[in-house]
Protein backbone atom coordinates (compact mmCIF):
# COMPACT_ATOMS: atom_id res chain seq x y z
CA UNK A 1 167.66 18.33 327.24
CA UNK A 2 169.18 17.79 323.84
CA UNK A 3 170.66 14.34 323.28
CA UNK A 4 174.35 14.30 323.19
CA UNK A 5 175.22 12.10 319.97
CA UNK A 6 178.48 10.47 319.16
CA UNK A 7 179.95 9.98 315.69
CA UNK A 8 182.40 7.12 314.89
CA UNK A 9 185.08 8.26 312.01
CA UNK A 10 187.22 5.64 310.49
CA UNK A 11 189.77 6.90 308.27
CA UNK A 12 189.68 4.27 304.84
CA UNK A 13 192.38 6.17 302.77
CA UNK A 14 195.36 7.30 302.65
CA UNK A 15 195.83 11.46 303.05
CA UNK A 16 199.45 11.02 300.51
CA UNK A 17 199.08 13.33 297.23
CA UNK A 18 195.95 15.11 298.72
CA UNK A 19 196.14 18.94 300.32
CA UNK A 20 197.61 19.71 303.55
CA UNK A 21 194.55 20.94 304.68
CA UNK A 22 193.09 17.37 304.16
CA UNK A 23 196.23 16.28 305.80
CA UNK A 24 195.73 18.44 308.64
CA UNK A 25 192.19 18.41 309.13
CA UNK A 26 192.65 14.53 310.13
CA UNK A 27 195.08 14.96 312.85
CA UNK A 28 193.08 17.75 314.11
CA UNK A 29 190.37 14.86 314.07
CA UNK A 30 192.66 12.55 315.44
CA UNK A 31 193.12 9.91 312.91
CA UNK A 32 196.70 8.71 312.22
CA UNK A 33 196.28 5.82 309.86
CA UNK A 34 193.89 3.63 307.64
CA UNK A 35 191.35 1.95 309.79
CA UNK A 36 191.67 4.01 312.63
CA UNK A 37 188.56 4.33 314.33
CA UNK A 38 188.24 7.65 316.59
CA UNK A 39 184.75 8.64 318.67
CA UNK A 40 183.86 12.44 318.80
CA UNK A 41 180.50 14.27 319.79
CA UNK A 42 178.13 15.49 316.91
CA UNK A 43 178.96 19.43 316.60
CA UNK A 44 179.03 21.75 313.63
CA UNK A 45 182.50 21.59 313.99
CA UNK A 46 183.12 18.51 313.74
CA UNK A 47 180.73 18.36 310.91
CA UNK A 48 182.62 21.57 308.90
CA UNK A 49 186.01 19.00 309.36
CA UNK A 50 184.25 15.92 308.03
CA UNK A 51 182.96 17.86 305.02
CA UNK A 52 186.99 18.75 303.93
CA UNK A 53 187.87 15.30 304.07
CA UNK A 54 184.84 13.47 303.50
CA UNK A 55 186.62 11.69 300.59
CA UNK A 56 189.33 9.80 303.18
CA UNK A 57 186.47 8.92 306.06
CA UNK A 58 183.46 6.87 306.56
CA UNK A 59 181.36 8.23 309.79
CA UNK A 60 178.98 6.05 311.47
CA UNK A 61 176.44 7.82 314.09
């Protein structure tokens, strides 16, 4: 059985003056607003969104 990890995003910037795919990529996530903290399991998918907006997010595992 694999282990089922978690990741903890927090969003530490503002998405203003950056693409709308950054924009939208953190309400697909889930985030609304700086130092919002939001819990979602470790996937590739997941992973594929953090990498567009890694520059607005700090993830803790």
């Amino acid at each position: 059985m694999a282990k089922n990890n978690t990741l903890k995003i927090k969003q530490i910037k503002s998405p203003i003056g950056y693409k709308k795919k950054a924009k939208s990529t953190l309400v697909a996530l889930g985030l609304k607003k700086i130092n919002h903290v939001v819990e979602h399991e470790d996937s590739p998918q997941v992973r594929g969104m953090l990498n567009v907006v890694s520059y607005l997010v700090k993830v803790e595992e």
